[in-house]
C-alpha atoms as a PDB file:
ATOM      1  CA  UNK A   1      22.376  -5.676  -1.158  1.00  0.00           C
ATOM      2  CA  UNK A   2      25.472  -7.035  -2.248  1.00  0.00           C
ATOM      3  CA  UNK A   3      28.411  -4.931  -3.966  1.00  0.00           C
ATOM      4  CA  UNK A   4      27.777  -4.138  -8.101  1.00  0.00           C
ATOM      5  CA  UNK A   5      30.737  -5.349  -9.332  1.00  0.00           C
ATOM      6  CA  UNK A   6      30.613  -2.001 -12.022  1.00  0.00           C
ATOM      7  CA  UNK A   7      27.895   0.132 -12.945  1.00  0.00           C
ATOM      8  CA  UNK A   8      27.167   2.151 -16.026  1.00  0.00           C
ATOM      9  CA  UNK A   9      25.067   5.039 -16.640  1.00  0.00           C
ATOM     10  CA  UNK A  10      24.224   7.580 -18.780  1.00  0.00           C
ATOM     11  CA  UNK A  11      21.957  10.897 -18.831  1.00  0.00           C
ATOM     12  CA  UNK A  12      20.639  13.431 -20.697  1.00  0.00           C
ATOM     13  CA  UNK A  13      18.262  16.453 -20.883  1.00  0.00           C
ATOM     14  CA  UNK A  14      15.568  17.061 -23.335  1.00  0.00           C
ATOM     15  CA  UNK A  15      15.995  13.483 -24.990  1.00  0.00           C
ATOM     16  CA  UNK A  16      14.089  10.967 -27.199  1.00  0.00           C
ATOM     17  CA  UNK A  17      12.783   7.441 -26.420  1.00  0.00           C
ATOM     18  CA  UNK A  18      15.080   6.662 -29.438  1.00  0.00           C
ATOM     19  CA  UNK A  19      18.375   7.901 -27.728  1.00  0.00           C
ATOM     20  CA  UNK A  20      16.971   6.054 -24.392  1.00  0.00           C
ATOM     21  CA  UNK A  21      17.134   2.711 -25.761  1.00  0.00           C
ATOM     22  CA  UNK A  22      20.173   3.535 -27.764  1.00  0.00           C
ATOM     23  CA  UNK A  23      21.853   4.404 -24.082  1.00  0.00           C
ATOM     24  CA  UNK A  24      20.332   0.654 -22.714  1.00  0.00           C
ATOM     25  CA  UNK A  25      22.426  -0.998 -25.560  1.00  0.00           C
ATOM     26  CA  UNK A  26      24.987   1.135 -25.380  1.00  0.00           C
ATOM     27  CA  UNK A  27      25.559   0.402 -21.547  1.00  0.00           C
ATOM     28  CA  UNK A  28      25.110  -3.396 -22.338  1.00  0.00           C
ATOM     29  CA  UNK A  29      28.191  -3.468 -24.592  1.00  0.00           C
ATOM     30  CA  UNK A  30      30.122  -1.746 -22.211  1.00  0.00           C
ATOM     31  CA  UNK A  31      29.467  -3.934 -18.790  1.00  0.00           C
ATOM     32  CA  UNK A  32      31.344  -6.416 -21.522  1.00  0.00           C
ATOM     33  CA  UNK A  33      34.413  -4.562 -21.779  1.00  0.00           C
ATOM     34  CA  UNK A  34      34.511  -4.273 -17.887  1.00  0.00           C
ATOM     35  CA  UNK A  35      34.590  -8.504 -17.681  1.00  0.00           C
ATOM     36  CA  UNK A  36      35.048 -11.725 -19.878  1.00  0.00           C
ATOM     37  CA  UNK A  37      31.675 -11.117 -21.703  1.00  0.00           C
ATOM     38  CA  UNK A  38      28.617  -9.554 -21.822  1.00  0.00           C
ATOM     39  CA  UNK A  39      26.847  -9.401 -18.233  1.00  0.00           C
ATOM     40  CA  UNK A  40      23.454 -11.616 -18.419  1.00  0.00           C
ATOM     41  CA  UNK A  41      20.316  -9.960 -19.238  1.00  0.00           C
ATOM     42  CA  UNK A  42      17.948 -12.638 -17.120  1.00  0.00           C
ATOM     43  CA  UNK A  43      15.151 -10.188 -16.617  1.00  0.00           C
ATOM     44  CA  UNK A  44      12.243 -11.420 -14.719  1.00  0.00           C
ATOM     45  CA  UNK A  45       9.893  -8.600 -15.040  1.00  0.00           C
ATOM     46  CA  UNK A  46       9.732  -5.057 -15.740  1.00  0.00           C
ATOM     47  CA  UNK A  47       8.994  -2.703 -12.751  1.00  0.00           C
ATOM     48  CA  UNK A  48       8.023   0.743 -13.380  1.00  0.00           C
ATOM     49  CA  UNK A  49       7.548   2.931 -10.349  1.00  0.00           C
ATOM     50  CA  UNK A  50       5.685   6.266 -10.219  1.00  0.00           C
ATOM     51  CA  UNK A  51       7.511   8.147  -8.354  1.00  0.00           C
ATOM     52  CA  UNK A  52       6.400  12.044  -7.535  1.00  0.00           C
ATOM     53  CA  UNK A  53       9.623  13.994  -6.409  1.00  0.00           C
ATOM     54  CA  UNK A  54       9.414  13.818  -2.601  1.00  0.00           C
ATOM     55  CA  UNK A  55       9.343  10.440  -3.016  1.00  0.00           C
ATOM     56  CA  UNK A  56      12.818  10.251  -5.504  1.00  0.00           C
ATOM     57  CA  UNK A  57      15.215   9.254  -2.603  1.00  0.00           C
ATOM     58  CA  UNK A  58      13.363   6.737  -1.324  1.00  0.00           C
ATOM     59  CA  UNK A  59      12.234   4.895  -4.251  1.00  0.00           C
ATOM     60  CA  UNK A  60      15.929   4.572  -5.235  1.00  0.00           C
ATOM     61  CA  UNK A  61      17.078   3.323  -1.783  1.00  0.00           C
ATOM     62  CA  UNK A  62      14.751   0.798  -1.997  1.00  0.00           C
ATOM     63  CA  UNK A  63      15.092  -0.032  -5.536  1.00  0.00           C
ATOM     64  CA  UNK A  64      19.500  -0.410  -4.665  1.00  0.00           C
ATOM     65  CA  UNK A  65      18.420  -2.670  -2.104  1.00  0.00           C
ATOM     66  CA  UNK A  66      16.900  -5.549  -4.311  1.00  0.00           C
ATOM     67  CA  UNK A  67      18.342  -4.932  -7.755  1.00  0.00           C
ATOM     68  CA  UNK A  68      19.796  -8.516  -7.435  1.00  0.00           C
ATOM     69  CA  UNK A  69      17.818 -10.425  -5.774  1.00  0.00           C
ATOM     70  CA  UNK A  70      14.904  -9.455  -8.805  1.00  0.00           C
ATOM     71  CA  UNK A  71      16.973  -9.058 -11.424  1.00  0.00           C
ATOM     72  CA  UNK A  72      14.722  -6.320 -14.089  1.00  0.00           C
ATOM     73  CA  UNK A  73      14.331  -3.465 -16.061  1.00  0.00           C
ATOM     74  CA  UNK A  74      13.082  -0.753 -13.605  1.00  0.00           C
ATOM     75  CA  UNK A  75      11.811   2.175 -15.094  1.00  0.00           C
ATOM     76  CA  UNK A  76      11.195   4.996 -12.534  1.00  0.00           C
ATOM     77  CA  UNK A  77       8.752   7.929 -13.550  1.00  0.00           C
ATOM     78  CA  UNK A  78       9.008  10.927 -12.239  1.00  0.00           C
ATOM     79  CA  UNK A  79       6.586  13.378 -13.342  1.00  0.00           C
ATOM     80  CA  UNK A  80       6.746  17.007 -13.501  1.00  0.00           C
ATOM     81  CA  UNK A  81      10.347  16.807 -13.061  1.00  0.00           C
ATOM     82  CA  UNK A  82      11.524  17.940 -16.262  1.00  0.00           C
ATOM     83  CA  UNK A  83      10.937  21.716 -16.617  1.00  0.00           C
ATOM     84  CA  UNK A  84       8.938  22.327 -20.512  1.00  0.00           C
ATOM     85  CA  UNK A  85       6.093  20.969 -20.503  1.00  0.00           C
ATOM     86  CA  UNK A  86       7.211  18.260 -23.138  1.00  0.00           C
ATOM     87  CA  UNK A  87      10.633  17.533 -22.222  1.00  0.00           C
ATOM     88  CA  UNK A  88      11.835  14.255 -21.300  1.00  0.00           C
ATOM     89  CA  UNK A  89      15.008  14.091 -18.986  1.00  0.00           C
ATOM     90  CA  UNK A  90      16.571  10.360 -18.615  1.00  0.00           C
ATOM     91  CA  UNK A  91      19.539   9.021 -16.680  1.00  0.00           C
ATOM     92  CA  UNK A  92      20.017   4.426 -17.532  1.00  0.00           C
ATOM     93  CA  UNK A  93      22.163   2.752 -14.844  1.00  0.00           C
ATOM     94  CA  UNK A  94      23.030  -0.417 -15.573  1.00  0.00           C
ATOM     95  CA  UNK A  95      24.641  -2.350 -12.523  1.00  0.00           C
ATOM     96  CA  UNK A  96      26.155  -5.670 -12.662  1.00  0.00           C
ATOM     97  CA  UNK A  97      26.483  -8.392  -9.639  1.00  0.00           C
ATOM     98  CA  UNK A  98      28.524 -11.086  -9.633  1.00  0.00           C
ATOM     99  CA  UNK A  99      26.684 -14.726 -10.351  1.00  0.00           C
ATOM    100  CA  UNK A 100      27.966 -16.896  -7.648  1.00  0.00           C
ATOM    101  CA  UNK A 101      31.477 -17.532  -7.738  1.00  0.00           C
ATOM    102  CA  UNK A 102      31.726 -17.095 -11.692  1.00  0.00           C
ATOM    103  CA  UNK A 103      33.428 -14.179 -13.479  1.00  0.00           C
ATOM    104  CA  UNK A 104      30.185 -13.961 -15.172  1.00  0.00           C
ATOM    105  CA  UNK A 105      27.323 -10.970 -14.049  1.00  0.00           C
ATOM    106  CA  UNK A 106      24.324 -10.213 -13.723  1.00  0.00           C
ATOM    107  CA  UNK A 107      23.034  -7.357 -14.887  1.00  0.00           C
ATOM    108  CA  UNK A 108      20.525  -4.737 -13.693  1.00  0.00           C
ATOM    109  CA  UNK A 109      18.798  -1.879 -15.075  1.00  0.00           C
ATOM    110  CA  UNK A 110      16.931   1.157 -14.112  1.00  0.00           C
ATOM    111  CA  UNK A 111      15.284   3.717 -16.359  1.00  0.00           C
ATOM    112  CA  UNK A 112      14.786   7.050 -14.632  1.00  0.00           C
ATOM    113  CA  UNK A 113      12.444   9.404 -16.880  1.00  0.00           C
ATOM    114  CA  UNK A 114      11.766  12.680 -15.376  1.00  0.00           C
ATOM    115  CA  UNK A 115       8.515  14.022 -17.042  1.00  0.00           C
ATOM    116  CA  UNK A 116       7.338  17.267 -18.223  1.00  0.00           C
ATOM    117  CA  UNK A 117       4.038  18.003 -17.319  1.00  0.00           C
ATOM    118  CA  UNK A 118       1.885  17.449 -20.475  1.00  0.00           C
ATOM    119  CA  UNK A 119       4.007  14.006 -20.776  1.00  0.00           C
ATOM    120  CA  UNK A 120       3.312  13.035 -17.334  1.00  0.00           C
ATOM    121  CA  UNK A 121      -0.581  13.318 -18.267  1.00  0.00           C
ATOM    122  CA  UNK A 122      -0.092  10.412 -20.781  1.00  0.00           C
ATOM    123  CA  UNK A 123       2.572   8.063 -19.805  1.00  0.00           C
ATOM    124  CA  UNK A 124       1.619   4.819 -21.673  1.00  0.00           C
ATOM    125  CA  UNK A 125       3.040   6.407 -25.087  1.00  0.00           C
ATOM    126  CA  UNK A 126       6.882   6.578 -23.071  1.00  0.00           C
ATOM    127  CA  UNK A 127       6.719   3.123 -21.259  1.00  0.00           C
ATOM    128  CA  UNK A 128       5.298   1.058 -23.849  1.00  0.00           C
ATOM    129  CA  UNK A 129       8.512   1.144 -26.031  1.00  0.00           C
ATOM    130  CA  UNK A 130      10.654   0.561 -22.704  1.00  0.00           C
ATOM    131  CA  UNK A 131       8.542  -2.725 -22.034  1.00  0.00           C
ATOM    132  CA  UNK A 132      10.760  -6.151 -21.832  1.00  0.00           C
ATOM    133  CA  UNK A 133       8.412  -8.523 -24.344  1.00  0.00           C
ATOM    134  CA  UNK A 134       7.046 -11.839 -22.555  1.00  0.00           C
ATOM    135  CA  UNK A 135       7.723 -10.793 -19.074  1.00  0.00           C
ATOM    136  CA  UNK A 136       5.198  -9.310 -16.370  1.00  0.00           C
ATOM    137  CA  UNK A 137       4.423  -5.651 -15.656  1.00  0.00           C
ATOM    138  CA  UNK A 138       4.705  -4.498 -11.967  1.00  0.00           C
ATOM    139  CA  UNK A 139       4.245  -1.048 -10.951  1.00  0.00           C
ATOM    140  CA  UNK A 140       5.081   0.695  -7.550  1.00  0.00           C
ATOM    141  CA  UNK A 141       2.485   3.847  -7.157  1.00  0.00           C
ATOM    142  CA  UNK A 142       4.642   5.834  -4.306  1.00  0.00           C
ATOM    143  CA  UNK A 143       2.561   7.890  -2.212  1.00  0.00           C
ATOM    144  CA  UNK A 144      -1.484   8.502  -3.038  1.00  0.00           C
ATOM    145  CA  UNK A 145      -2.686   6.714  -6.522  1.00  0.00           C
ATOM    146  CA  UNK A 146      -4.481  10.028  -8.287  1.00  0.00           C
ATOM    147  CA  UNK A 147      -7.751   7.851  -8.829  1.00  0.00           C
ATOM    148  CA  UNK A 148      -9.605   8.186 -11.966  1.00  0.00           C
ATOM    149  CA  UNK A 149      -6.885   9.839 -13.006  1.00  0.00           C
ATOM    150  CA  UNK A 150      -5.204   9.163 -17.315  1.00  0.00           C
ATOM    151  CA  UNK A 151      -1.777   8.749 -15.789  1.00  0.00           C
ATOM    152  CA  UNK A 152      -3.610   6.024 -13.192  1.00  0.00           C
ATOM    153  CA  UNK A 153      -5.458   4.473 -15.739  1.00  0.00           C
ATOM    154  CA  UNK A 154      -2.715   4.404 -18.558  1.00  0.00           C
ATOM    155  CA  UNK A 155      -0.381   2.631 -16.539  1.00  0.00           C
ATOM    156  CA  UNK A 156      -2.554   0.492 -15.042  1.00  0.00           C
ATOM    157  CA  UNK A 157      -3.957  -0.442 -18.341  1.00  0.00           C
ATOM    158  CA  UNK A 158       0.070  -1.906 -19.062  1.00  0.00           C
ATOM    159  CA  UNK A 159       0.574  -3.252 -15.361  1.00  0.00           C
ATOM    160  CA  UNK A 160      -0.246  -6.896 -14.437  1.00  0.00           C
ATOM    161  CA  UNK A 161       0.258  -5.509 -10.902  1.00  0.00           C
ATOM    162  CA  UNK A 162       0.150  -2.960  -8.912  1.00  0.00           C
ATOM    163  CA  UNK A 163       1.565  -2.299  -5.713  1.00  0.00           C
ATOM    164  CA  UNK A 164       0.984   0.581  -3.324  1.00  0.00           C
ATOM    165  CA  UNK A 165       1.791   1.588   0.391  1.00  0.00           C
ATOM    166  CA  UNK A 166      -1.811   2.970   2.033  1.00  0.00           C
ATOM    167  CA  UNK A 167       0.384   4.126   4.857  1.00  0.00           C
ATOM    168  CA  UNK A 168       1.262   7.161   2.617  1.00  0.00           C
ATOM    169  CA  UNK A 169      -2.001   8.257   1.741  1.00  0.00           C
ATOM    170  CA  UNK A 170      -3.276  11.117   4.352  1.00  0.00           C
ATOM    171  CA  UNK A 171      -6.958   9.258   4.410  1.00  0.00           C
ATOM    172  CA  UNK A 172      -6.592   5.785   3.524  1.00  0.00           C
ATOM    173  CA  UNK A 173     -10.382   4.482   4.565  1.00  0.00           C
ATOM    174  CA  UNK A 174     -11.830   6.995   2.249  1.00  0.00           C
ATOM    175  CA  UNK A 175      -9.679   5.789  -0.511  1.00  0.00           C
ATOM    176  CA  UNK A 176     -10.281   2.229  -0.188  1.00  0.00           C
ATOM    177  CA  UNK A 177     -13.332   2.219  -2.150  1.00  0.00           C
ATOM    178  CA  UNK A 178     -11.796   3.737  -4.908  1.00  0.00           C
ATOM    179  CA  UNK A 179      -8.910   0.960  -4.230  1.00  0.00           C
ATOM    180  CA  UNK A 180     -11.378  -1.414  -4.611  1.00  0.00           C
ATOM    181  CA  UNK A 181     -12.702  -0.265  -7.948  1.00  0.00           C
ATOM    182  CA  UNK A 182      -9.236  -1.456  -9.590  1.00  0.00           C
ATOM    183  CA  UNK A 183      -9.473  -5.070  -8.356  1.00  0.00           C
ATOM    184  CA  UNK A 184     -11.125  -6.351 -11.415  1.00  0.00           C
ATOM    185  CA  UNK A 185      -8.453  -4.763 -14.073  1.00  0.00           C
ATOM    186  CA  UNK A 186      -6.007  -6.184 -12.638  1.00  0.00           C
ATOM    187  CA  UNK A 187      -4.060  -7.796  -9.519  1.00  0.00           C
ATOM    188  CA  UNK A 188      -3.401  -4.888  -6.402  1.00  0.00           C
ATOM    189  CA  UNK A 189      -1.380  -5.570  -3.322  1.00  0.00           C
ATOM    190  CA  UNK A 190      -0.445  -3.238  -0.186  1.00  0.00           C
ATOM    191  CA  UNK A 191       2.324  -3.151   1.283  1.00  0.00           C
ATOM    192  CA  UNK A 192       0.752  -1.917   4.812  1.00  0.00           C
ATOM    193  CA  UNK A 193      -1.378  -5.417   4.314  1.00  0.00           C
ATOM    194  CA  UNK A 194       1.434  -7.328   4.257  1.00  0.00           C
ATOM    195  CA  UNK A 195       3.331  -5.408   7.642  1.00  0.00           C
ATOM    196  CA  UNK A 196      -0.332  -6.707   9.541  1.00  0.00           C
ATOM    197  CA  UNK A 197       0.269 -10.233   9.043  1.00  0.00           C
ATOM    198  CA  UNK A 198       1.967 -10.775  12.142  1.00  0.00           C
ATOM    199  CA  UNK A 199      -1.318  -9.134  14.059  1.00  0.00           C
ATOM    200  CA  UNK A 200      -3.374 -11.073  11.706  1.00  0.00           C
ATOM    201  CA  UNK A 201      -2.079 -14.284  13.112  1.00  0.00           C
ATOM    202  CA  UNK A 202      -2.177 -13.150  16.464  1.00  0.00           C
ATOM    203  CA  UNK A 203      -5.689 -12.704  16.055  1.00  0.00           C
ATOM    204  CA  UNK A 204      -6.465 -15.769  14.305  1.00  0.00           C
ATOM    205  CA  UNK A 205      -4.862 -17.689  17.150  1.00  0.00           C
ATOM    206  CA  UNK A 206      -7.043 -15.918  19.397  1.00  0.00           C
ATOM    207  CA  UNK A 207     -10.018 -18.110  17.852  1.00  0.00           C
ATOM    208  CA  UNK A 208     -12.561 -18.758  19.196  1.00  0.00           C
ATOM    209  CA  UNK A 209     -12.808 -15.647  21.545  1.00  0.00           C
ATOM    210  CA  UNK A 210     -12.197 -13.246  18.306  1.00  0.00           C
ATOM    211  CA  UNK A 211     -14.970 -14.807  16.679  1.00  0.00           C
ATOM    212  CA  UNK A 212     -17.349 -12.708  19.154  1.00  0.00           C
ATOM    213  CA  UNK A 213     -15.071  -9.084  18.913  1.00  0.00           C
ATOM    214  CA  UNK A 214     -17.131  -6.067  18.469  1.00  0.00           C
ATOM    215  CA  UNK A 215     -14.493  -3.499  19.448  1.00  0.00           C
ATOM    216  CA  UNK A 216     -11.146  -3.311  18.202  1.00  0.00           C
ATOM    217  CA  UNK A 217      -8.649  -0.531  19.416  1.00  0.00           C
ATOM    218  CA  UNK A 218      -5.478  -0.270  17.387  1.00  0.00           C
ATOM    219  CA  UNK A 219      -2.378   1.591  18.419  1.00  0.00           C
ATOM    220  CA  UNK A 220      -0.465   2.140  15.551  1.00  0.00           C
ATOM    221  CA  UNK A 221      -0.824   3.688  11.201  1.00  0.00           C
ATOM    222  CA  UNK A 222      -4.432   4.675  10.167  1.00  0.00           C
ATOM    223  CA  UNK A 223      -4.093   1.626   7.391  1.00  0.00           C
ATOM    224  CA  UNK A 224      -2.375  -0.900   9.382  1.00  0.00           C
ATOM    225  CA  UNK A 225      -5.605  -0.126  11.857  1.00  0.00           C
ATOM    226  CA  UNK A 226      -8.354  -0.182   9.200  1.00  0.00           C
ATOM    227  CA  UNK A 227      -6.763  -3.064   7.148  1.00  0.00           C
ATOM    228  CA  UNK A 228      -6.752  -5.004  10.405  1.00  0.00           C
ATOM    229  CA  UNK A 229     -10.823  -3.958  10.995  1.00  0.00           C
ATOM    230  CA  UNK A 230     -11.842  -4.628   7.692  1.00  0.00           C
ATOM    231  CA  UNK A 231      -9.774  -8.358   7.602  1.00  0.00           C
ATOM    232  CA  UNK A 232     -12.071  -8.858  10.807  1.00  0.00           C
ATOM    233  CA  UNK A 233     -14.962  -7.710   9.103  1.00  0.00           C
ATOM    234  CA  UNK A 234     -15.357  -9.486   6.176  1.00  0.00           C
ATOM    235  CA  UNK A 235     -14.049 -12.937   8.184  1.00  0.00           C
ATOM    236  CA  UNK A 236     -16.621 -12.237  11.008  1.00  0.00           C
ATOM    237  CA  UNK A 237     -19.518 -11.192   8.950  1.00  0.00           C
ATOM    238  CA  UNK A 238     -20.489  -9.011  11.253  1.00  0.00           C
ATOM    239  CA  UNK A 239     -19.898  -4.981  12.129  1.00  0.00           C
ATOM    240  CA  UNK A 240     -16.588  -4.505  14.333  1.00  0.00           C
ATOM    241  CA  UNK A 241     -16.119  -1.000  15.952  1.00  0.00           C
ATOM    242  CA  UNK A 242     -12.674   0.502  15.412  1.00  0.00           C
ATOM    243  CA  UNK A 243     -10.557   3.049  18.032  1.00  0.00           C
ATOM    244  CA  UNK A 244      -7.569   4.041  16.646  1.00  0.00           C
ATOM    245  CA  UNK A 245      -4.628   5.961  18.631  1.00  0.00           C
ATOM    246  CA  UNK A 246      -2.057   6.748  16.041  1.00  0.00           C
ATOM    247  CA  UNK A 247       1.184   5.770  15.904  1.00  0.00           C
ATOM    248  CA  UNK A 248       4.035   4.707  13.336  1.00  0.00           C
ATOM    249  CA  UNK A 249       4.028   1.053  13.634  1.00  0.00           C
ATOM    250  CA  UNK A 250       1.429  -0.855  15.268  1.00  0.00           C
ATOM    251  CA  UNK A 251       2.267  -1.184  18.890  1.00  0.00           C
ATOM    252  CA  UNK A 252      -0.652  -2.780  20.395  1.00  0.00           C
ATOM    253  CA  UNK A 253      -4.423  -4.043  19.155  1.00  0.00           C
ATOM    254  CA  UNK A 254      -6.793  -5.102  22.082  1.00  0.00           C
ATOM    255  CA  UNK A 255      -9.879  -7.113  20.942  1.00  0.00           C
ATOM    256  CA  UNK A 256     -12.947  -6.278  23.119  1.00  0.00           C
ATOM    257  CA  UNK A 257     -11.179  -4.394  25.319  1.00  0.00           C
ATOM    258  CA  UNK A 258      -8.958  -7.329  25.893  1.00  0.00           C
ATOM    259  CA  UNK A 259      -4.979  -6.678  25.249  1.00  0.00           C
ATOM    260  CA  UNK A 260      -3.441  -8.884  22.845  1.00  0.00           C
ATOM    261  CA  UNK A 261       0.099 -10.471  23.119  1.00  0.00           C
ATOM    262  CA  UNK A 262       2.714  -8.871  20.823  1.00  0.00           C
ATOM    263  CA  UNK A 263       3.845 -10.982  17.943  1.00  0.00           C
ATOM    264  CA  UNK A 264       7.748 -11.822  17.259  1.00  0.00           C
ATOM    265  CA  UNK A 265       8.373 -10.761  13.968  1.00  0.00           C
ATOM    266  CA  UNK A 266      11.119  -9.731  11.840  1.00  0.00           C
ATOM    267  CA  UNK A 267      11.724  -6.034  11.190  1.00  0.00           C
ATOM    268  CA  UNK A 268      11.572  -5.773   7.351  1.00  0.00           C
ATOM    269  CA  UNK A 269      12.843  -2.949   5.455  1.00  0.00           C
ATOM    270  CA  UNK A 270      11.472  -1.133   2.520  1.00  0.00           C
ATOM    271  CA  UNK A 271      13.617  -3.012   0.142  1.00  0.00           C
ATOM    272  CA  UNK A 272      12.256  -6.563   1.901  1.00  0.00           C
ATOM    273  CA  UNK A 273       8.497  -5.371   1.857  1.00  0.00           C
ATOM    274  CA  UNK A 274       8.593  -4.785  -1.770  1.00  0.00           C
ATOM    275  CA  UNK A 275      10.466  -7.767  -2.623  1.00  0.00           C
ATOM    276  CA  UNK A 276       8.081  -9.881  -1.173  1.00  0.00           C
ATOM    277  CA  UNK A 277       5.388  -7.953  -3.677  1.00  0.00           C
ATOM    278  CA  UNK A 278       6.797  -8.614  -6.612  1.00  0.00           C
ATOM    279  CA  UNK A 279       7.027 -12.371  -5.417  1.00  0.00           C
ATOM    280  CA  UNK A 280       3.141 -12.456  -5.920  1.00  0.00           C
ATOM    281  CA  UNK A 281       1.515 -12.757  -9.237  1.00  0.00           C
ATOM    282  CA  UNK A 282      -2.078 -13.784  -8.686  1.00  0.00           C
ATOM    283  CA  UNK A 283      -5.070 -11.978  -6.803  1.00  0.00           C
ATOM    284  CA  UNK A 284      -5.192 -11.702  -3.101  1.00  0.00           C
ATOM    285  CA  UNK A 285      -9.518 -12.272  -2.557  1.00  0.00           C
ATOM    286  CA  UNK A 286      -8.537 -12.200   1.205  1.00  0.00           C
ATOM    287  CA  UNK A 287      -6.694  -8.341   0.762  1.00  0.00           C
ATOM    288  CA  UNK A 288      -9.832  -7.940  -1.307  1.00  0.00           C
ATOM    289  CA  UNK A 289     -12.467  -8.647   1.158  1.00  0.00           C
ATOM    290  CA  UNK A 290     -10.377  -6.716   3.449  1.00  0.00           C
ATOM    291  CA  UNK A 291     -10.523  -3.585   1.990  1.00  0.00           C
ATOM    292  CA  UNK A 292     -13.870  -3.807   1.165  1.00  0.00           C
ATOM    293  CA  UNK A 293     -14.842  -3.902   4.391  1.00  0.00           C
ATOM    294  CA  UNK A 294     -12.316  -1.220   5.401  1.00  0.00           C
ATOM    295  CA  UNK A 295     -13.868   1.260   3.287  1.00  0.00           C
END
């Protein structure tokens, strides 16, 4: 990430929505005291990422990482960290990078609402007013999506997206059905999908000899390994037995007992891997199919 040339922010405990958007305009007219103008609002989406508590640190490495290459409102939910059960805690950052080699910035924001627990149940109410009109709705579910869940279903109901990381659920194959019963609402990616694709081209250019696998053994994350299974799966048509040893990256898949060469790729880091999300709008029928058939 390249160096904010200032940042704002503001917090408070116990707040309104009302003094939360107050604090967004407020910060905006201050980034133009700190240069010639006001920095530019170019917003190309609003993220919103659910974020339970153990997953705080990350979420904001990741989110410092890309604030300018995606340039957004981020709102970051964390729920249950407020301590009544209806307060609402907030802290607004706005950060502003410079735009080339003008004076002029760009600016970046990121809404981080700490939930009580009855306001964590219903979390469309909060993030509806928050909402940048005209643009698309990504959300980042950290960790395991409660499924069937209000809080699931509200936000999904606002998302155009939704992106998740199967690597951090404890069971992933047993949630993939349940995956799978979002596809028609709207548009779901994975980021563990998209850390296979150098496997899944190794495997393609193993054609025609794949096109016969029955076995494949996986060293490496339970996802990575099922993802992989169920890709072969669905493209086969046919049943394809899966061994997995695990490990945390995938270090080796043999097809039919047969070893297959390790792909040169590019290590990509968390702020990468969701970057290259929120690059996607439409439906993935491939990651679709895939999961499917992981399930």
């Amino acid at each position: 990430m390249g160096t904010a040339a200032h940042v704002e922010e503001w917090t408070g405990e116990n707040v309104s929505l009302a003094e939360v958007e107050e604090a967004l305009t407020m910060l905006r007219m201050e980034s133009g005291r700190e240069t010639e103008g006001p920095d530019l609002r170019t917003s190309v989406m609003t993220h919103i990422a659910w974020v339970p508590p153990e997953w705080h640190e990350a979420a904001w490495n990741t989110l410092e990482g890309m604030a300018e290459r995606h340039p957004s409102r981020a709102i970051l939910l964390i729920p249950g960290g407020a301590p009544g059960e209806d307060d609402l805690a907030a802290r607004v950052q706005a950060a502003a990078f410079p735009l080339g080699g003008e004076r002029r910035h760009v600016a970046a924001e990121i809404v981080e609402l700490r939930l009580g627990a009855r306001r964590a149940r219903a979390p469309q109410s909060i993030v509806m007013p928050l909402l940048i009109s005209g643009l698309p709705v990504f959300c980042r579910w950290r960790g395991r999506p409660p499924f069937g869940q209000r809080e699931l279903e509200e936000i999904a109901g606002l998302a155009d997206r939704l992106v998740v990381d199967s690597r951090e659920w404890p069971q992933p194959a047993g949630d993939y059905p349940l995956l799978a019963g979002l596809f028609d609402e709207l548009a779901v990616s994975d980021i563990a999908w998209r850390r296979t694709l150098p496997w899944r081209v190794g495997l393609a250019r193993d054609w025609p000899e794949v096109g016969s696998c029955r076995k494949l053994a996986v060293r490496g994350p339970l996802a990575d390994a099922h993802l992989l299974a169920g890709w072969l799966r669905a493209r086969l048509e046919h049943e394809v037995e899966l061994t997995v040893e695990p490990a945390d990256e995938v270090e080796a898949v043999a097809v039919d007992g047969r070893p297959l060469p390790e792909p040169v790729s590019e290590a990509l880091d968390p702020s990468d891997l969701l970057s290259g999300e929120l690059e996607t709008f439409g439906r993935d029928r491939v990651y679709e199919a895939a999961v499917r058939a992981a399930g």
